[in-house]
N, C-alpha and C. Protein backbone atom coordinates (compact mmCIF):
# COMPACT_ATOMS: atom_id res chain seq x y z
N UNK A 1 0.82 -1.19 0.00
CA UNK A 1 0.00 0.00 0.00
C UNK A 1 0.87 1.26 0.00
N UNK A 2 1.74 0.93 0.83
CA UNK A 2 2.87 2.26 0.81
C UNK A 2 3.41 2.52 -0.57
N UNK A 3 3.90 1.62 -1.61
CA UNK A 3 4.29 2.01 -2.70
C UNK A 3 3.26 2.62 -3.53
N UNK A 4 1.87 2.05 -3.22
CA UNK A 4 1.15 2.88 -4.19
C UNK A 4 0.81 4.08 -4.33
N UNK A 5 1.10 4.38 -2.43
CA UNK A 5 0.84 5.69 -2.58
C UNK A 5 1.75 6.95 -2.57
N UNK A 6 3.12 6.21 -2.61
CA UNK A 6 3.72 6.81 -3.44
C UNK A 6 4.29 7.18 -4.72
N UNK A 7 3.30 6.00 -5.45
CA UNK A 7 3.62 5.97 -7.14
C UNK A 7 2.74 7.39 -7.27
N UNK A 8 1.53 7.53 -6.64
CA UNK A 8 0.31 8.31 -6.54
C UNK A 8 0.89 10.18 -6.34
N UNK A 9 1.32 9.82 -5.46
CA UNK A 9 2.07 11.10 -4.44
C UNK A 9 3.23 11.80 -5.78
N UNK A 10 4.30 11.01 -6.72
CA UNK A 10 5.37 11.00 -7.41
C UNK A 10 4.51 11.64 -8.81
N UNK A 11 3.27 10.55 -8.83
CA UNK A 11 2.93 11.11 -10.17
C UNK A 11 2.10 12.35 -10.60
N UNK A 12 1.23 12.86 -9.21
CA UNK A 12 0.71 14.19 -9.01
C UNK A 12 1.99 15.40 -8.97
N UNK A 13 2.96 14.84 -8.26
CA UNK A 13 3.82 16.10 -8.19
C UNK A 13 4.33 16.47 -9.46
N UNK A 14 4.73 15.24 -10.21
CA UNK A 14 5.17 15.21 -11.86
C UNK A 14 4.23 16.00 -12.43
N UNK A 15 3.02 15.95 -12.44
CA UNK A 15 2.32 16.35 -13.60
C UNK A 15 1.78 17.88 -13.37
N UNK A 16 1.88 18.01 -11.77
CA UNK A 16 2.00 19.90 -11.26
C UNK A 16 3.31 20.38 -11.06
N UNK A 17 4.08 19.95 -12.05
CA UNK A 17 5.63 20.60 -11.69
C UNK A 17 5.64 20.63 -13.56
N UNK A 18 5.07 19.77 -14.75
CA UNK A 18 5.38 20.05 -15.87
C UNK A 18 5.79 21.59 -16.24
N UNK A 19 7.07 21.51 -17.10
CA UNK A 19 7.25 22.67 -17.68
C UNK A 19 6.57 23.39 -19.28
N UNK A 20 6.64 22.14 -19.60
CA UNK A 20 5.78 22.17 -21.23
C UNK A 20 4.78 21.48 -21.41
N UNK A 21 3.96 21.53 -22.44
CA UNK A 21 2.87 20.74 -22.95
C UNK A 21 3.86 19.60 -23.53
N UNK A 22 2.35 18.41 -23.33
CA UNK A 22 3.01 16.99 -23.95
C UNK A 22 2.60 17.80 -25.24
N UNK A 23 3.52 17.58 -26.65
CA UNK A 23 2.78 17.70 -27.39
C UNK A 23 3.25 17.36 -29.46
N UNK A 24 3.00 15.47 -29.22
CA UNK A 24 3.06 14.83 -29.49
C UNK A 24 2.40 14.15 -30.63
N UNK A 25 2.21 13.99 -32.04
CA UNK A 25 1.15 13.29 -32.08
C UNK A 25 0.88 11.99 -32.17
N UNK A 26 0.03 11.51 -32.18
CA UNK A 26 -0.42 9.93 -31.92
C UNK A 26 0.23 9.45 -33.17
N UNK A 27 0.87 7.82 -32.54
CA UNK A 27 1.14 7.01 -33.95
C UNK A 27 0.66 6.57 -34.55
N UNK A 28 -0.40 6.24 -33.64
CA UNK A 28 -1.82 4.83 -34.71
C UNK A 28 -2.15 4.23 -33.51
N UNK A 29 -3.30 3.46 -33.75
CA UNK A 29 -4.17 2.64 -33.31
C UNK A 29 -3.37 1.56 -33.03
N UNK A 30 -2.39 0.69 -33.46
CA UNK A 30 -1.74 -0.30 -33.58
C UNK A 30 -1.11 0.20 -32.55
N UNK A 31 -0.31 0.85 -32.32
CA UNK A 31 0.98 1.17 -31.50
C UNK A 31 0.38 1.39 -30.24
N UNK A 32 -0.72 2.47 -29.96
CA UNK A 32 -1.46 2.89 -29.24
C UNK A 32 -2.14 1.86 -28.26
N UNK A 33 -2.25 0.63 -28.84
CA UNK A 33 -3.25 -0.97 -28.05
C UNK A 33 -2.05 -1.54 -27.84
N UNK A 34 -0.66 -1.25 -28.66
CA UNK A 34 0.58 -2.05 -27.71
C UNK A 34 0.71 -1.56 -26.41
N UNK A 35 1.06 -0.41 -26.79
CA UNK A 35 1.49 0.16 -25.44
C UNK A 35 0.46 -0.03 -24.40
N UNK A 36 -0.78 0.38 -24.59
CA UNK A 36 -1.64 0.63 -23.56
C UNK A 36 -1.98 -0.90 -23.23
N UNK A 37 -2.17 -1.66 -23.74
CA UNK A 37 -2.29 -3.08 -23.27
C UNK A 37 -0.95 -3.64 -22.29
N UNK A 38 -0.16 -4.05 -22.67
CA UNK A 38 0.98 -4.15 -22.21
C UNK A 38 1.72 -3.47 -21.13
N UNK A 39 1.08 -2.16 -21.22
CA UNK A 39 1.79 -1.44 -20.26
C UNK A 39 0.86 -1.74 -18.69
N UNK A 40 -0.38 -2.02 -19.27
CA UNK A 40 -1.20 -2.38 -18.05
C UNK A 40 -1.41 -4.16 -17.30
N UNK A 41 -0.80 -4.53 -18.19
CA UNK A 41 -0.19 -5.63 -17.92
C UNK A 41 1.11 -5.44 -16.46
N UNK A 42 1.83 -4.59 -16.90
CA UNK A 42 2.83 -4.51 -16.02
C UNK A 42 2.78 -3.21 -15.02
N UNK A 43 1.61 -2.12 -14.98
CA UNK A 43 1.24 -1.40 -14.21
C UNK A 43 -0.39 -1.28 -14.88
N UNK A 44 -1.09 -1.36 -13.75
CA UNK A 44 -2.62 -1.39 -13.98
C UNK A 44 -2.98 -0.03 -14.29
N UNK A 45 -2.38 0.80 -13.83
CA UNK A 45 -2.94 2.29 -14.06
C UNK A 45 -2.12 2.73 -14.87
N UNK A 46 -1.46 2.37 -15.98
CA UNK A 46 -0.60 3.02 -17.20
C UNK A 46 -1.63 3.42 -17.66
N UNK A 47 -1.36 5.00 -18.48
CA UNK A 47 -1.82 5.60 -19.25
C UNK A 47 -0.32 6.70 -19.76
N UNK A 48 -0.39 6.46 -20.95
CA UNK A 48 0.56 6.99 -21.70
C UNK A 48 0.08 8.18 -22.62
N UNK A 49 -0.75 8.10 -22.35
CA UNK A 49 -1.91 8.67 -23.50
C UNK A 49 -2.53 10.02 -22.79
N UNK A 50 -2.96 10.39 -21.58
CA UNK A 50 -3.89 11.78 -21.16
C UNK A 50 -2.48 12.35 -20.29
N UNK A 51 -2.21 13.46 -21.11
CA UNK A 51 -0.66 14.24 -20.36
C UNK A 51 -1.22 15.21 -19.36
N UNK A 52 -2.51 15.26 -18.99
CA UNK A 52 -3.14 15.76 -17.65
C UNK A 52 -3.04 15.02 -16.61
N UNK A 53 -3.45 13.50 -16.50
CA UNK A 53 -3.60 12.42 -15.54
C UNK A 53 -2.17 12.27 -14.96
N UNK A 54 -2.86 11.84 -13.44
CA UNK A 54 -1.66 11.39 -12.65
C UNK A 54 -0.94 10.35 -12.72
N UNK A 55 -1.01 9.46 -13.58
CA UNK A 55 0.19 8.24 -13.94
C UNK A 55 0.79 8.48 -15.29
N UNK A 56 0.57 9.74 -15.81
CA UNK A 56 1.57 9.68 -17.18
C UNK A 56 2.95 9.61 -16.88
N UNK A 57 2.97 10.57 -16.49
CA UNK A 57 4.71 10.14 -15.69
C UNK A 57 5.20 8.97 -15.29
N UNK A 58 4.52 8.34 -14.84
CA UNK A 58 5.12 6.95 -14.06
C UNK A 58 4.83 5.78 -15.72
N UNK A 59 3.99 6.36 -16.00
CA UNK A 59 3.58 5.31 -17.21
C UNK A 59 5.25 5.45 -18.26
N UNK A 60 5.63 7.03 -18.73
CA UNK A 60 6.36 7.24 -19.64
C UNK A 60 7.65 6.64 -19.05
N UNK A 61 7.90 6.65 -18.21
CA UNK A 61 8.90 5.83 -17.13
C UNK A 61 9.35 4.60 -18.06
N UNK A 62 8.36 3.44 -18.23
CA UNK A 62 8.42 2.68 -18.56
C UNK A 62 9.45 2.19 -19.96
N UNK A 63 9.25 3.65 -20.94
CA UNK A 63 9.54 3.55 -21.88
C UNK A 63 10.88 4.42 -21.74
N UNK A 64 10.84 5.42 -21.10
CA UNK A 64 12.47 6.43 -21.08
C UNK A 64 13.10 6.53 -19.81
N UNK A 65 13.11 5.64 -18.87
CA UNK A 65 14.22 5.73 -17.91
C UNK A 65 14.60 4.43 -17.82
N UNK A 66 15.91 4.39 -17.97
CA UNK A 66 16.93 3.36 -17.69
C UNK A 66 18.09 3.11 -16.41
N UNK A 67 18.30 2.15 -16.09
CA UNK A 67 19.18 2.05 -15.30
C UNK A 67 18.61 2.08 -13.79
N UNK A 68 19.24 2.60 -12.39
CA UNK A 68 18.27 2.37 -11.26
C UNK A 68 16.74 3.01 -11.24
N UNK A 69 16.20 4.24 -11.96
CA UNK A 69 15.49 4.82 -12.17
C UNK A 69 14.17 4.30 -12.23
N UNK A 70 14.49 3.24 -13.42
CA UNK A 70 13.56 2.73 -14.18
C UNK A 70 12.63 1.77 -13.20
N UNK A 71 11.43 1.71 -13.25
CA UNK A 71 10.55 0.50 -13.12
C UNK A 71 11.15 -0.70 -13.37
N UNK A 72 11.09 -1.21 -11.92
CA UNK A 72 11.77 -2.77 -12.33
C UNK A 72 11.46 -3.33 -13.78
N UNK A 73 10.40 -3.68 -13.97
CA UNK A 73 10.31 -4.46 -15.16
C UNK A 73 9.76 -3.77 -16.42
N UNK A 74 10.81 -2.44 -16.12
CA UNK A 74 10.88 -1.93 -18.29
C UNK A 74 11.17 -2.62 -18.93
N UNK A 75 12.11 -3.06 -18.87
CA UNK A 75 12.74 -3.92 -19.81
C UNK A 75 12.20 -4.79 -20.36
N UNK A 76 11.36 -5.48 -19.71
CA UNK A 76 10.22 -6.63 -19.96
C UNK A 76 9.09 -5.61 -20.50
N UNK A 77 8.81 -4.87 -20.45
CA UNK A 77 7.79 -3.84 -20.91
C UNK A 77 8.43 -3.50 -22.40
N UNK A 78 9.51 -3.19 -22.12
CA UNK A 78 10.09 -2.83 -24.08
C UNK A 78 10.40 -3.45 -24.62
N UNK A 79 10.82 -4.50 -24.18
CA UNK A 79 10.75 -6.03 -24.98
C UNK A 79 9.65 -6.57 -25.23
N UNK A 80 8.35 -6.30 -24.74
CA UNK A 80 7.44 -7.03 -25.08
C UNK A 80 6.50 -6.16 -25.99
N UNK A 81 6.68 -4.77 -26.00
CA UNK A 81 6.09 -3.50 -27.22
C UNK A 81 6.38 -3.87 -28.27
N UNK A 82 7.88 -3.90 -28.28
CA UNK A 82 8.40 -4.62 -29.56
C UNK A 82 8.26 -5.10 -30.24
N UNK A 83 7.88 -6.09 -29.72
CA UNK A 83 7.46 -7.08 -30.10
C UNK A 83 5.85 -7.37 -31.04
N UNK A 84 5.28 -6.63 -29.70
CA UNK A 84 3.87 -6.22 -30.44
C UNK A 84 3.81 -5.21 -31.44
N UNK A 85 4.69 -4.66 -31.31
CA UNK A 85 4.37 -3.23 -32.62
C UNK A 85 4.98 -4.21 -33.76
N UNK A 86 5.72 -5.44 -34.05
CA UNK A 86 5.95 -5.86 -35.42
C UNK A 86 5.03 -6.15 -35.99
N UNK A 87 3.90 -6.15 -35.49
CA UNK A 87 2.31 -6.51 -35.90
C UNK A 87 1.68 -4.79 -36.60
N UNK A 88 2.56 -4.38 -36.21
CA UNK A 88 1.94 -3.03 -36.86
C UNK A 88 2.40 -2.26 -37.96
N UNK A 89 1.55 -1.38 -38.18
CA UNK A 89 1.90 -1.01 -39.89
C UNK A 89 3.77 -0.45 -39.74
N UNK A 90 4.44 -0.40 -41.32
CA UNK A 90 5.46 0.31 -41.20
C UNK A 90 5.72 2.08 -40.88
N UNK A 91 4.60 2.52 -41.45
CA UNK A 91 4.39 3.93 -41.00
C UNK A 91 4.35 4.23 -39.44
N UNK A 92 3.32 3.37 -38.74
CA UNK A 92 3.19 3.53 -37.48
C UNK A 92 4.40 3.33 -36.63
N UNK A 93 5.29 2.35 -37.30
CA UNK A 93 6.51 2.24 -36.15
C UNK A 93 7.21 3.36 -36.82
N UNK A 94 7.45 3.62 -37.95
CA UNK A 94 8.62 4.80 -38.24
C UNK A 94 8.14 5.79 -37.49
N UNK A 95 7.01 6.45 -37.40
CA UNK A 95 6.02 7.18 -36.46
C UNK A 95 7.02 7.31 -35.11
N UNK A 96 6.51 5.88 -34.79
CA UNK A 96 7.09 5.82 -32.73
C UNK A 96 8.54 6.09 -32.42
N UNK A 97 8.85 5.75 -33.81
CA UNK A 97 10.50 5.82 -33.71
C UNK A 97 11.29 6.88 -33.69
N UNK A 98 10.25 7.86 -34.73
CA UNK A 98 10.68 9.12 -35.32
C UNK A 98 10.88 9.64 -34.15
N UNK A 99 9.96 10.14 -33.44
CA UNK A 99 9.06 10.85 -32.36
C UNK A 99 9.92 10.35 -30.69
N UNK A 100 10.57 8.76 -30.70
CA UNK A 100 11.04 8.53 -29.64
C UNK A 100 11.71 9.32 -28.85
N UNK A 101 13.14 9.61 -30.02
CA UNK A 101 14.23 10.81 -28.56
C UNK A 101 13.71 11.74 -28.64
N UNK A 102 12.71 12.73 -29.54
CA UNK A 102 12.29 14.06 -28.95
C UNK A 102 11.45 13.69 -27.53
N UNK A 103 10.19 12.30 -27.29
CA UNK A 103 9.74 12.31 -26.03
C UNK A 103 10.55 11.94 -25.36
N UNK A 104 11.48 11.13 -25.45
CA UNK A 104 12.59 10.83 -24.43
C UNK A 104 13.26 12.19 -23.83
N UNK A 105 13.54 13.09 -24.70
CA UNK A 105 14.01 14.44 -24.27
C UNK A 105 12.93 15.35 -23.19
N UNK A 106 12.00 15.03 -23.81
CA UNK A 106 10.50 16.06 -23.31
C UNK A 106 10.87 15.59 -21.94
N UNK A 107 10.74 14.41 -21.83
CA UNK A 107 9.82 13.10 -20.45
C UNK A 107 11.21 14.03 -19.74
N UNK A 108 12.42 13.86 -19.88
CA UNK A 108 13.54 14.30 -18.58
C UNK A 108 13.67 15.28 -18.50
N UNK A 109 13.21 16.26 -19.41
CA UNK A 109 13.33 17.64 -19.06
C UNK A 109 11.94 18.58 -18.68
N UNK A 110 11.05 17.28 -17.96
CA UNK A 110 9.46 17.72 -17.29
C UNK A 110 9.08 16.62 -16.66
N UNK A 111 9.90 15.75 -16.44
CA UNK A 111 9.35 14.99 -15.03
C UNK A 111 9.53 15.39 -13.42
């Protein structure tokens, strides 16, 4: 219970401390049911998707922090996107790909 409520506590402060708008656009439908499936697989309250809500932060985690930082099981989380996005169109991954280090940049310089 204590961790949750500090995933809770971490991800409100994140999202009233942002410096910029998320502002991003969507890759597709395909990419969009990887992530969000999968990601709730490995956190129930992932949402990657509403840059108002209190688990975006902890959700984007998943995908751009590495090393002690990270959510134990990113790794298993980006290995398993991966995986699922080969099911998806080629546009849509050049999309996620394109777009990756600018949100990777965004996510550490507004978490």
């Amino acid at each position: 219970m204590k961790f949750a409520t500090a995933i809770v506590a971490a991800a409100v402060a994140a999202v009233a401390s942002a410096k910029s708008t998320w502002n991003f656009p969507a890759e597709g439908a395909c990419i969009a049911a990887c992530t969000n499936t999968i990601g709730k697989n490995y956190f129930p309250l992932y949402d990657d998707v509403n840059s108002e809500g209190p688990f975006f932060f902890v959700s984007l985690a998943y995908s751009h922090e590495y090393g002690p930082e990270a959510p134990a099981d990113a790794e298993a989380f980006r290995s398993a996107t991966q995986i699922c996005m080969l099911g998806c169109s080629d546009s849509e991954r050049e999309a996620y790909y394109g777009y990756r280090m600018d949100k990777m940049m965004w996510y550490r310089e507004n978490k």
